[in-house]
C-alpha atoms as a PDB file:
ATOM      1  CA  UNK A   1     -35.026  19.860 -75.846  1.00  0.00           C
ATOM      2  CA  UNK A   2     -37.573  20.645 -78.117  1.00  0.00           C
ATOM      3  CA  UNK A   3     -40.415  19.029 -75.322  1.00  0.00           C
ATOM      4  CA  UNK A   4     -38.873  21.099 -72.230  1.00  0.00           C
ATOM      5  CA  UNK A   5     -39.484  24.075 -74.459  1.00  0.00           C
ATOM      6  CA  UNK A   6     -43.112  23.391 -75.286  1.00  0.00           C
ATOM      7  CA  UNK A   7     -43.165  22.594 -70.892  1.00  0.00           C
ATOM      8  CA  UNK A   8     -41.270  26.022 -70.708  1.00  0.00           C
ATOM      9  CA  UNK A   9     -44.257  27.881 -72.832  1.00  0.00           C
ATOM     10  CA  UNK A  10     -47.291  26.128 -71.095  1.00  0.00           C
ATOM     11  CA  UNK A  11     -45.633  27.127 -67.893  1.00  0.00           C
ATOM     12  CA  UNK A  12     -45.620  30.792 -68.792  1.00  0.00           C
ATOM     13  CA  UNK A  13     -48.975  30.710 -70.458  1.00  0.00           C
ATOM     14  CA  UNK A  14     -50.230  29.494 -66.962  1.00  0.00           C
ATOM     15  CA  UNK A  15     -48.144  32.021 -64.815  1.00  0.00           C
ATOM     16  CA  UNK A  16     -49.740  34.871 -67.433  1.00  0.00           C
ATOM     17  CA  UNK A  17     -53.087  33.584 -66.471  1.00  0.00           C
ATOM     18  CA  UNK A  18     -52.817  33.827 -63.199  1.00  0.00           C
ATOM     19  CA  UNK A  19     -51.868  37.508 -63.123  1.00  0.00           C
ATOM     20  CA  UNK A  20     -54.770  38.382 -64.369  1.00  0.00           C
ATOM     21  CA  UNK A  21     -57.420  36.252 -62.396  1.00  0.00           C
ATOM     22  CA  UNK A  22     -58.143  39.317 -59.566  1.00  0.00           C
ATOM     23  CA  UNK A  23     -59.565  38.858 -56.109  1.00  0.00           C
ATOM     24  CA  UNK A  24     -60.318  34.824 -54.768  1.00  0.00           C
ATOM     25  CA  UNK A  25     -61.533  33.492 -52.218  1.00  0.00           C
ATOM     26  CA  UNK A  26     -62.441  29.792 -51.237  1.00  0.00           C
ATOM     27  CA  UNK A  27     -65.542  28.586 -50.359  1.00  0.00           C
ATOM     28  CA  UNK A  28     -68.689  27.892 -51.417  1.00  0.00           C
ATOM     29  CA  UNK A  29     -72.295  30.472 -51.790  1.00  0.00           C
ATOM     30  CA  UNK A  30     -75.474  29.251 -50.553  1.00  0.00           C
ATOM     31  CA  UNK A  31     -79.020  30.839 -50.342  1.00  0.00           C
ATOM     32  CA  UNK A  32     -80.467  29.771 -46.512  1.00  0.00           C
ATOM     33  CA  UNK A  33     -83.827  30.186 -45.950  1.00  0.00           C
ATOM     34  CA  UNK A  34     -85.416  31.595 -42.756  1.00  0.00           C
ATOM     35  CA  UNK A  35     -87.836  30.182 -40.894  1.00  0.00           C
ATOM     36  CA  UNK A  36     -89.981  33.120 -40.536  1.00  0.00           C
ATOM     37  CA  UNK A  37     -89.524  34.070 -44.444  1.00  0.00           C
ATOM     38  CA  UNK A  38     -86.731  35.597 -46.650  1.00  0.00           C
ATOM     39  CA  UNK A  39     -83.129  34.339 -47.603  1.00  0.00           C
ATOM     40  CA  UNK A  40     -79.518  35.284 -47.216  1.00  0.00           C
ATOM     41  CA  UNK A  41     -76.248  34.134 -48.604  1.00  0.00           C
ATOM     42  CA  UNK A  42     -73.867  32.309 -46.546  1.00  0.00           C
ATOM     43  CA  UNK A  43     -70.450  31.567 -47.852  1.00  0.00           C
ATOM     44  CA  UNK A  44     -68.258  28.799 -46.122  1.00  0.00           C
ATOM     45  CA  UNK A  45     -64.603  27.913 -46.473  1.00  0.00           C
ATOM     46  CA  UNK A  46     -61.774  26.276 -44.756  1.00  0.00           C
ATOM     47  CA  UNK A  47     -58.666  28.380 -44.315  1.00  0.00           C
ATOM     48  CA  UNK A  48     -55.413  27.244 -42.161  1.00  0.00           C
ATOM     49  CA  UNK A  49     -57.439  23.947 -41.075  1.00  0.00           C
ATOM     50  CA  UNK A  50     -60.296  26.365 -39.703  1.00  0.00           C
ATOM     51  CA  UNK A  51     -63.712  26.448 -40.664  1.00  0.00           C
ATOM     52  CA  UNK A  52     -65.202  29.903 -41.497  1.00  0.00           C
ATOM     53  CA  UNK A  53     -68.862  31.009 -42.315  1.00  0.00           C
ATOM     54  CA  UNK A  54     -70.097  34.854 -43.236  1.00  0.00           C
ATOM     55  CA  UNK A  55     -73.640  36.037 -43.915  1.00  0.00           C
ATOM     56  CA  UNK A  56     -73.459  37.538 -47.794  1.00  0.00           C
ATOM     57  CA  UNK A  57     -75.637  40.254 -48.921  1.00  0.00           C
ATOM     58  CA  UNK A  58     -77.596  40.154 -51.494  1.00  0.00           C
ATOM     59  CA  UNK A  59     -75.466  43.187 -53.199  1.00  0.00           C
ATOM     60  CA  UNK A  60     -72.294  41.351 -52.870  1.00  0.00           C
ATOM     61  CA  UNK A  61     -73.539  37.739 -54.386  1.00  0.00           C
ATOM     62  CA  UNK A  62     -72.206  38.253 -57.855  1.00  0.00           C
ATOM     63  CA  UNK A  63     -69.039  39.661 -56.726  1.00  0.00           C
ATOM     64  CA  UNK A  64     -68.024  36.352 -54.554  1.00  0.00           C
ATOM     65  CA  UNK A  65     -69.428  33.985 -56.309  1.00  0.00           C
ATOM     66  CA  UNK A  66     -66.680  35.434 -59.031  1.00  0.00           C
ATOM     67  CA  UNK A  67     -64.395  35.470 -56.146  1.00  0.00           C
ATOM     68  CA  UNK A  68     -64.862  31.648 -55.739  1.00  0.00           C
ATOM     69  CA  UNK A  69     -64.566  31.384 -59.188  1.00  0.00           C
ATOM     70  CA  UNK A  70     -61.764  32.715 -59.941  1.00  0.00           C
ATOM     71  CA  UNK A  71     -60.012  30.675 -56.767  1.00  0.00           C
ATOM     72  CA  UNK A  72     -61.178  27.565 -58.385  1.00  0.00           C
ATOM     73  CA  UNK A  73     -59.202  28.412 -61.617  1.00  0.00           C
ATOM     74  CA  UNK A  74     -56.451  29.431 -59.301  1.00  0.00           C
ATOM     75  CA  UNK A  75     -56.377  25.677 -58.035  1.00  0.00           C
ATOM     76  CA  UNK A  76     -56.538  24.288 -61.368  1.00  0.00           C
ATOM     77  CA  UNK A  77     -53.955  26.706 -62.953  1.00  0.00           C
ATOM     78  CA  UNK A  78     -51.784  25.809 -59.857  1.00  0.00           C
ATOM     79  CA  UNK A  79     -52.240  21.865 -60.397  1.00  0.00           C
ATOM     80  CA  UNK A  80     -51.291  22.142 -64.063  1.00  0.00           C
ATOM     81  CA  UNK A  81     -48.273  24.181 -63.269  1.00  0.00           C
ATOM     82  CA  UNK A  82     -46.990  21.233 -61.047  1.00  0.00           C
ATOM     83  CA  UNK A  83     -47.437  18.751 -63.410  1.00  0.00           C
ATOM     84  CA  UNK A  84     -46.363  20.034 -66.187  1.00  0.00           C
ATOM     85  CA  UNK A  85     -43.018  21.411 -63.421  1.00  0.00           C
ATOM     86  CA  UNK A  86     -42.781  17.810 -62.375  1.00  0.00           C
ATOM     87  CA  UNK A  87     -42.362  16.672 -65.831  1.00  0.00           C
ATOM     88  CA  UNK A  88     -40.157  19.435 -67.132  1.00  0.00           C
ATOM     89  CA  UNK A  89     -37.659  18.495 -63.900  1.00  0.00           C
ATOM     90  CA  UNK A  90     -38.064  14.981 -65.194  1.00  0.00           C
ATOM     91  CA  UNK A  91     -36.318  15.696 -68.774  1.00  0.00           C
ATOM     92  CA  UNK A  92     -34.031  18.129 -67.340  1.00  0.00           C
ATOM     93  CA  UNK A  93     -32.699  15.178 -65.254  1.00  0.00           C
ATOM     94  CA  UNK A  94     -32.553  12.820 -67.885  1.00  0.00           C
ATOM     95  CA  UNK A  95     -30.269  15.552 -69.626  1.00  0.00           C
ATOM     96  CA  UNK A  96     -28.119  16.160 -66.352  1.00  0.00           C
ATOM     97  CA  UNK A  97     -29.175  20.081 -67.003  1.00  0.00           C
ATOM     98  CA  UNK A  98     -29.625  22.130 -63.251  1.00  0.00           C
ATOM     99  CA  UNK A  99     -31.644  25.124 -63.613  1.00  0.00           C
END
């Protein structure tokens, strides 16, 4: 009991965490070069089995590369919620407890 509690308490710590990440996006930034001189951001992702690529402006680099950021702690938060879920339905089954 005293385990699924501690589960319980991770599991909100992560949920709080996630409310507060703000916009994502997935993806990765990169600076292209031109042939004839100059650079450009280009950010590319996968979404629904697609594969997507914008031109990002110099103005808006800082912004989406927090963007990505924050959708890589969005995975991770995610991934830790279903392991520690996975194990918390584990001892609840051992007990023969439904919630």
């Amino acid at each position: 009991m005293k385990k699924e509690l501690a589960l319980e308490g991770k599991i909100e710590k992560i949920k709080r965490a996630l409310m507060e990440l703000g916009d994502l996006r997935p993806g990765s930034l990169s600076v292209q070069t031109r042939k004839w001189g100059g650079e450009y951001g280009q950010l590319s992702y996968t979404h629904r089995g697609k594969g997507h690529t914008e031109y990002v402006p110099e103005e808006n680099r800082k912004q989406v590369k927090q963007q990505i950021a924050n959708y890589k702690k969005f995975r991770k938060l995610t991934q830790e919620w279903v392991g520690l879920g996975i194990e918390l339905c584990k001892l609840k089954t051992k007990r023969g407890v439904e919630k």
